[in-house]
Protein backbone atom coordinates (compact mmCIF):
# COMPACT_ATOMS: atom_id res chain seq x y z
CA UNK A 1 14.05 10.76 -7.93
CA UNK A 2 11.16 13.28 -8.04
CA UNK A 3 8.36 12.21 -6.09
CA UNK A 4 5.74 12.91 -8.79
CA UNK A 5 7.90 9.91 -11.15
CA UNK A 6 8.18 7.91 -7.38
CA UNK A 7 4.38 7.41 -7.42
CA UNK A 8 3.45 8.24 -10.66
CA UNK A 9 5.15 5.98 -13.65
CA UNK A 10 4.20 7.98 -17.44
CA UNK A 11 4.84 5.07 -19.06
CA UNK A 12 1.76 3.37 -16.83
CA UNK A 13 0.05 6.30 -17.09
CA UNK A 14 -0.42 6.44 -20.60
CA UNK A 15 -1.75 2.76 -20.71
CA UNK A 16 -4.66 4.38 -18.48
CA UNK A 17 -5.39 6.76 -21.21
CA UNK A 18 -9.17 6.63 -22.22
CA UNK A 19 -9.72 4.89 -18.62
CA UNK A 20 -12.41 6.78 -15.93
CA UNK A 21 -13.18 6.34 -12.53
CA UNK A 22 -17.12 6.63 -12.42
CA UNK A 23 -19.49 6.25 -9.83
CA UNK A 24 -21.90 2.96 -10.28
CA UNK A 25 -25.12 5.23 -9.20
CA UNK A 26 -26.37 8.83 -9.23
CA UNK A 27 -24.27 10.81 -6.35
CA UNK A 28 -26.56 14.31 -5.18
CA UNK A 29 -29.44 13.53 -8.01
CA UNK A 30 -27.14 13.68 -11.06
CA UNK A 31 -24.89 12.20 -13.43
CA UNK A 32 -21.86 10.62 -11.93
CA UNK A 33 -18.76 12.01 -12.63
CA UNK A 34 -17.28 13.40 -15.94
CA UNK A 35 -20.09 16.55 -15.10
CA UNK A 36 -21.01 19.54 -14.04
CA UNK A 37 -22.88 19.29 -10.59
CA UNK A 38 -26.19 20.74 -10.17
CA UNK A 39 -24.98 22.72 -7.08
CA UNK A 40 -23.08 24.67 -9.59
CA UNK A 41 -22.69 28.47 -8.51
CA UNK A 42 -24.69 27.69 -5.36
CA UNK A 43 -22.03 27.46 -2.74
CA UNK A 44 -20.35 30.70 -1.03
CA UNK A 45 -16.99 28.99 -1.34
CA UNK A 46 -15.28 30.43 -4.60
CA UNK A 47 -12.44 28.26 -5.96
CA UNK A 48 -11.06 29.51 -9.13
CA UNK A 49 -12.17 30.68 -12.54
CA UNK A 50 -12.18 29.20 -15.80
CA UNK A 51 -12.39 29.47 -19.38
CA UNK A 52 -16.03 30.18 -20.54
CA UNK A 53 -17.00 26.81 -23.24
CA UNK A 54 -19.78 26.45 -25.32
CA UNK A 55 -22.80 25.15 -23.42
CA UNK A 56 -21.97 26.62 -19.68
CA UNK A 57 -24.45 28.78 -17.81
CA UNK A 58 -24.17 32.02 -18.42
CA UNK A 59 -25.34 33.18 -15.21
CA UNK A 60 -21.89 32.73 -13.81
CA UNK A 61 -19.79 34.69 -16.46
CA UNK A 62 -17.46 36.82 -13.90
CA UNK A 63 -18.66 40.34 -15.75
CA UNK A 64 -15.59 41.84 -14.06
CA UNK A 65 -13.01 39.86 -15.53
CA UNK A 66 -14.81 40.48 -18.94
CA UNK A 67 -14.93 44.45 -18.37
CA UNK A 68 -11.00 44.09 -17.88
CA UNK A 69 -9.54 41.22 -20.21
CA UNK A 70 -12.64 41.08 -23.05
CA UNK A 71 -12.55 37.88 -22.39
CA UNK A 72 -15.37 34.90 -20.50
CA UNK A 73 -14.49 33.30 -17.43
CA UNK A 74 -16.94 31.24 -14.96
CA UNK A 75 -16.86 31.39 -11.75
CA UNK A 76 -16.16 27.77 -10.31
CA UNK A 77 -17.16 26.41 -6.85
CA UNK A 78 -15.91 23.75 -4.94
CA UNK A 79 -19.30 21.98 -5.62
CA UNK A 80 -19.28 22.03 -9.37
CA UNK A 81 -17.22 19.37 -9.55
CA UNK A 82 -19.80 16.07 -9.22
CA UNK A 83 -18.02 13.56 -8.72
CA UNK A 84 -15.93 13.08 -4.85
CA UNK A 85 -13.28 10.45 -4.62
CA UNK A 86 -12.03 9.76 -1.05
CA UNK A 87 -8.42 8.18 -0.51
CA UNK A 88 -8.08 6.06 2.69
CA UNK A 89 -4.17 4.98 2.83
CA UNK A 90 -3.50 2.84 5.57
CA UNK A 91 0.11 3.19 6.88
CA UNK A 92 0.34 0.73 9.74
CA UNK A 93 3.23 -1.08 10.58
CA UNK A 94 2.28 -3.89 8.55
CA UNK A 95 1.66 -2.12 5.74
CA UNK A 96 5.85 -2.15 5.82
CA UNK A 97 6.22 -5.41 4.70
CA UNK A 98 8.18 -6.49 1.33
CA UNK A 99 9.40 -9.81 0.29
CA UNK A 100 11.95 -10.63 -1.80
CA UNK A 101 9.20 -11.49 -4.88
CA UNK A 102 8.23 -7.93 -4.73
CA UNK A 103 9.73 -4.77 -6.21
CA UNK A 104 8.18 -2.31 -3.17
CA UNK A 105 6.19 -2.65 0.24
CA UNK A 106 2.91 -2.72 0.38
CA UNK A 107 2.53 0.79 1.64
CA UNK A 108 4.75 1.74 -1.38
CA UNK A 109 2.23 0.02 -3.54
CA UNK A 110 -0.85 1.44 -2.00
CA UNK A 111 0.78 5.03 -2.41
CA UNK A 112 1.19 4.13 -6.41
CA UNK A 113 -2.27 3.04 -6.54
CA UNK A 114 -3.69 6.32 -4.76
CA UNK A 115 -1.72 8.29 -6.63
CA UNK A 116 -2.73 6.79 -9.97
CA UNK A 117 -6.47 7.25 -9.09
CA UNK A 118 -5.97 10.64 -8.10
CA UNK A 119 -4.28 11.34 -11.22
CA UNK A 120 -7.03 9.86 -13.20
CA UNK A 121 -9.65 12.16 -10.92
CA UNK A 122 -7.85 15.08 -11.97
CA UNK A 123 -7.80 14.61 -15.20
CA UNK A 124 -11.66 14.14 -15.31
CA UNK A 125 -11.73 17.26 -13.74
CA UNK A 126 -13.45 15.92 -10.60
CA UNK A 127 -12.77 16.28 -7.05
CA UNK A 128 -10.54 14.04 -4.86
CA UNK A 129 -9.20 14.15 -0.71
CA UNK A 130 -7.13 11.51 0.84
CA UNK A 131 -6.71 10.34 4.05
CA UNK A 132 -3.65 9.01 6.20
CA UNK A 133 -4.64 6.51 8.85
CA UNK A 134 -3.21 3.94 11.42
CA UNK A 135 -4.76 3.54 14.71
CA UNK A 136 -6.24 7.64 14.89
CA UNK A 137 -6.51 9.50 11.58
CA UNK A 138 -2.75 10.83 10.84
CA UNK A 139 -3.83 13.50 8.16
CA UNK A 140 -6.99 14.59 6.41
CA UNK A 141 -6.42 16.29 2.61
CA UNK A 142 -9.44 18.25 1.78
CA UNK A 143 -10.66 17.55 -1.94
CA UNK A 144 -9.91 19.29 -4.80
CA UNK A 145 -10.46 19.65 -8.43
CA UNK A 146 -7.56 21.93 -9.39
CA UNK A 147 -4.36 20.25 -11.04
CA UNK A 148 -2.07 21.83 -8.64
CA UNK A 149 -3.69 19.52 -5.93
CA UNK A 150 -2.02 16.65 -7.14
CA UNK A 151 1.59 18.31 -5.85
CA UNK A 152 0.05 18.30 -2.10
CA UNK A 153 -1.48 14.68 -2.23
CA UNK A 154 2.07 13.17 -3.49
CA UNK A 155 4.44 15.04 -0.38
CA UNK A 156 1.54 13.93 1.78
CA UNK A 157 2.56 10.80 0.71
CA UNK A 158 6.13 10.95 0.98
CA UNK A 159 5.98 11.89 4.45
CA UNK A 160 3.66 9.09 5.02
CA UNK A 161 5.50 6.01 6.92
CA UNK A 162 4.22 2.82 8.42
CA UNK A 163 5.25 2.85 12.14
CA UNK A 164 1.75 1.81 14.50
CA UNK A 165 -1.08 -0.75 14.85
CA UNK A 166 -4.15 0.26 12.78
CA UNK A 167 -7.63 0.53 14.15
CA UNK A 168 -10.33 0.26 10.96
CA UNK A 169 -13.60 -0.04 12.61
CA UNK A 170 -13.49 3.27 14.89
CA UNK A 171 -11.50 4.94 12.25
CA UNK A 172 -13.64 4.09 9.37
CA UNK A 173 -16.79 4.94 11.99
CA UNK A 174 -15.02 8.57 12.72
CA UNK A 175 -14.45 9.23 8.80
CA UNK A 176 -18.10 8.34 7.56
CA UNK A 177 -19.06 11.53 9.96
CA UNK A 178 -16.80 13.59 8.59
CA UNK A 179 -16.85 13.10 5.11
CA UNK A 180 -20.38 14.85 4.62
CA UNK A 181 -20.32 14.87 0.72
CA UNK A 182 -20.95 11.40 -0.89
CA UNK A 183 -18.80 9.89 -3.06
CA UNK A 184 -16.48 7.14 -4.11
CA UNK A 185 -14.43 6.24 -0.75
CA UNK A 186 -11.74 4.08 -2.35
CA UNK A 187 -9.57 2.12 0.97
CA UNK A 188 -6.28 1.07 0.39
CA UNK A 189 -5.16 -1.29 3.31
CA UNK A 190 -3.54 -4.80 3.72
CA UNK A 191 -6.77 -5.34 6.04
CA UNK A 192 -4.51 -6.69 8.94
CA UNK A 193 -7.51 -6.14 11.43
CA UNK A 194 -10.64 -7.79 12.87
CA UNK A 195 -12.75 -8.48 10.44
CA UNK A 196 -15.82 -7.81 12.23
CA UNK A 197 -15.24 -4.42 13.70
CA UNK A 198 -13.38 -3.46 10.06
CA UNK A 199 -17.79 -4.51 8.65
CA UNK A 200 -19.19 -2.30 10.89
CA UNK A 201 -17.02 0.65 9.61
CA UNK A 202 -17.82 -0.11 6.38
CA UNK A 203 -21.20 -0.36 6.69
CA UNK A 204 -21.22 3.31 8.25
CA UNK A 205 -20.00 4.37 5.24
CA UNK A 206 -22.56 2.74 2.86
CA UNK A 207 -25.55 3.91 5.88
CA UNK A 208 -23.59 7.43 4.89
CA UNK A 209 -24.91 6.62 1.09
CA UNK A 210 -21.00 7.02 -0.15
CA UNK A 211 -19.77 4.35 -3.00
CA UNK A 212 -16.94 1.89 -1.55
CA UNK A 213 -14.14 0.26 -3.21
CA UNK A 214 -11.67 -1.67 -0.68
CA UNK A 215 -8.16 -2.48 -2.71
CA UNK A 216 -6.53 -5.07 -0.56
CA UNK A 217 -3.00 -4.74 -0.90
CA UNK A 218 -1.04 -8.22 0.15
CA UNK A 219 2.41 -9.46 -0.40
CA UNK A 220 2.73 -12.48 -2.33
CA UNK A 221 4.49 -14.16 0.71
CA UNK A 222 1.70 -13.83 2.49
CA UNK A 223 -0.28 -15.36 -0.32
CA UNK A 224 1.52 -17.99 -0.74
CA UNK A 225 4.21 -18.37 2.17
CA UNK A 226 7.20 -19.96 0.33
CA UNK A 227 9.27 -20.10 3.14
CA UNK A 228 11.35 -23.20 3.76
CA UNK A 229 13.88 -23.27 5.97
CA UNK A 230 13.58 -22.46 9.54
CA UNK A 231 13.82 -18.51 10.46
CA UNK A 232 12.69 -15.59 12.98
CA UNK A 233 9.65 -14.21 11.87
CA UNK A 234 9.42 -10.24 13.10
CA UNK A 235 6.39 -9.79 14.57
CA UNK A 236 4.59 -6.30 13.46
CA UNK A 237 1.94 -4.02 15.15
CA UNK A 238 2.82 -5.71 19.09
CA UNK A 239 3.27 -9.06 17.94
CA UNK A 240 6.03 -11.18 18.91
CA UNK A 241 8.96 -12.55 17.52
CA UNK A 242 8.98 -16.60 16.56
CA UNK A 243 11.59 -18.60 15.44
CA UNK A 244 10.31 -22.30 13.43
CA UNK A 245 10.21 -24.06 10.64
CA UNK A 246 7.75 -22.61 8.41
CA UNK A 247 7.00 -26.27 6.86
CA UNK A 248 5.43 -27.40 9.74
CA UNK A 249 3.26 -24.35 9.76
CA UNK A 250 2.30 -23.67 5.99
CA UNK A 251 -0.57 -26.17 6.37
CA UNK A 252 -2.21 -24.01 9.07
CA UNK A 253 -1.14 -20.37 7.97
CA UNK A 254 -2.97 -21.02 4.67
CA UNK A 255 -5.81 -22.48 6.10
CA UNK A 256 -5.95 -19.29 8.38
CA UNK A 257 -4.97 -17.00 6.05
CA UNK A 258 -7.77 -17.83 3.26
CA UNK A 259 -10.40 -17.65 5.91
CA UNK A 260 -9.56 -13.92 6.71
CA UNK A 261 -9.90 -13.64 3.25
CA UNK A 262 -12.92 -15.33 2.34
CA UNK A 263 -14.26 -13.49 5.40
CA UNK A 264 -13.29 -9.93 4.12
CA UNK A 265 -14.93 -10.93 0.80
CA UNK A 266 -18.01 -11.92 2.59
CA UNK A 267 -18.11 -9.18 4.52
CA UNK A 268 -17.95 -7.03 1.21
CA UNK A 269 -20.66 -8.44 -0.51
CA UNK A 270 -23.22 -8.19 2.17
CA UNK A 271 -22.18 -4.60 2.43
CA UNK A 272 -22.04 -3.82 -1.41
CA UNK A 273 -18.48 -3.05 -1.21
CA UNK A 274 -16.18 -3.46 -3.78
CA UNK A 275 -13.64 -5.94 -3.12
CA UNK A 276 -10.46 -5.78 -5.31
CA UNK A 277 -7.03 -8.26 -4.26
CA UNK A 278 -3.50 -6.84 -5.39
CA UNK A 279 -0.56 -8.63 -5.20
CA UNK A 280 2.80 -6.41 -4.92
CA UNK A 281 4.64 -8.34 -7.41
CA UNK A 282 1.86 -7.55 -9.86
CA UNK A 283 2.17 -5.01 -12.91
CA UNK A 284 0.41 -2.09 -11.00
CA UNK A 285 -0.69 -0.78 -14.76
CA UNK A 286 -2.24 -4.57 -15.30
CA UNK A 287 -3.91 -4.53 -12.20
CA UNK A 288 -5.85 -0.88 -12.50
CA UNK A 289 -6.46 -1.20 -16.45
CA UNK A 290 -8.55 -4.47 -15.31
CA UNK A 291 -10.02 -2.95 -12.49
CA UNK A 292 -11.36 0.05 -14.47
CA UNK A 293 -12.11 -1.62 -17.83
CA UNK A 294 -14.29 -4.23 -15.83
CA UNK A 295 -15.74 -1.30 -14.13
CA UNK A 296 -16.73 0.89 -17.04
CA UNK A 297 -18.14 -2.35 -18.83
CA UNK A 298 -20.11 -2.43 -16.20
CA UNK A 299 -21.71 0.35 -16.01
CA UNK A 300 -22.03 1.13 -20.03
């Protein structure tokens, strides 16, 4: 299977058609996405051309290509795109995990998601970047507005597997310096950390003035924990193996469970983060048509 039709379904595609990804505020003093930046033409950092429309500035015609094809092109920079969406993918060891009510992992699932998004970025003709993270930053894709990006974002995926511990607060800390642009920084992580560290990160980010959306990516198991009859449970990320019965535990695990939850959610809304759940054995096209219809009501 190609990777592009791994991560990227047409059929759920095309029920995102007429479905954005806008920013809830103004990002550098201007319209939020779906526009031209008012850096336009300002930055030394030439990206590509294109076709001249009705309504550009004409003080970036490229005279040159005119004098050889007869024909108007602008000269595009990286900032004329307005709108920046960073992709955080977490692929920690837990993000490995797949029951047997689920049709992929949740890293699988978080690698549909950011592909989608990126996808509908594109398509906008806005800018996006992703990220690969763990417990250090594994790789860093530099944002883009051309089509072609997409090809680079989906093998960085692909070579993407969950193998370590994760680390949000000092990694989340580290990329709020280093993404200097603001934008939409969309995370997609099962959260498997300490809460309170994983806040502070956060916070950097919104102290950075960037917009935040957190998709928390869980496996129905560990939703619900169906499990009856006694078994080994694999410890993942340095945590041991232990064999019981899962009855006499359920009580507990939920009770646990729901308060990491309720504590992430907390955590969200005193930050003015968006806080979305997914559950792997839900229609991924269901789950983002909600997301962004609810979204664009929103901000209408």
């Amino acid at each position: 299977m190609a990777v592009s039709q791994k991560y990227l379904d047409p059929q759920m595609l095309s029920k995102l058609e007429g479905l954005e990804l806008r920013a809830k505020r103004v990002i550098e003093g201007y319209v939020a996405g779906l526009h031209r930046s008012p850096f336009q033409g300002f930055s030394v950092e030439f990206a590509e051309h294109r076709e001249y429309a009705p309504g550009d500035d004409l003080r970036y015609l490229d005279w040159k290509v005119f004098g050889r094809t007869d024909k108007y092109y602008l000269k595009q920079y990286e900032e004329e795109t307005n709108l920046i969406t960073y992709l955080l993918l977490d692929t920690s060891e837990s993000m490995h995990y797949q029951s047997d009510a689920a049709a992929m992992s949740k890293l699988e699932y978080a690698k549909c998601v950011a592909a989608s998004l990126a996808y509908l970025v594109l398509r906008q003709q806005d800018s996006v970047g992703m990220v690969t993270f763990d417990d250090r930053v594994r790789s860093v894709i530099r944002q883009s507005s051309n089509p072609s990006h997409m090809k680079q974002l989906l093998h960085v995926m692909e070579q993407s597997d969950a193998q370590r511990k994760t680390d949000t607060g000092p990694i989340f800390h580290d990329l709020a310096e280093r993404l200097k642009k603001r934008g939409i920084v969309i995370i997609c992580s099962d959260l498997f950390d300490d809460v309170e560290h994983m806040m502070t990160g956060l916070k950097h980010f919104r102290h950075r003035r960037h917009e935040v959306i957190l998709f928390h990516i869980l496996d129905p198991a560990e939703l619900d924990f169906p499990f009856r009859q006694t078994a080994k449970f694999v410890g993942l990320e340095d945590l041991p193996e232990v064999v019981t019965d899962p009855r006499s535990l359920r009580k507990a695990y939920l009770e646990e469970f729901n308060g990491f939850v309720k504590a992430v959610k907390r955590g969200c809304r005193a930050c003015n983060v968006d806080y979305v759940q997914i559950r792997t054995d839900e229609s991924l096209e269901i789950a983002l048509s909600a997301f962004l219809s609810r979204r664009m009501m929103r901000l209408a």
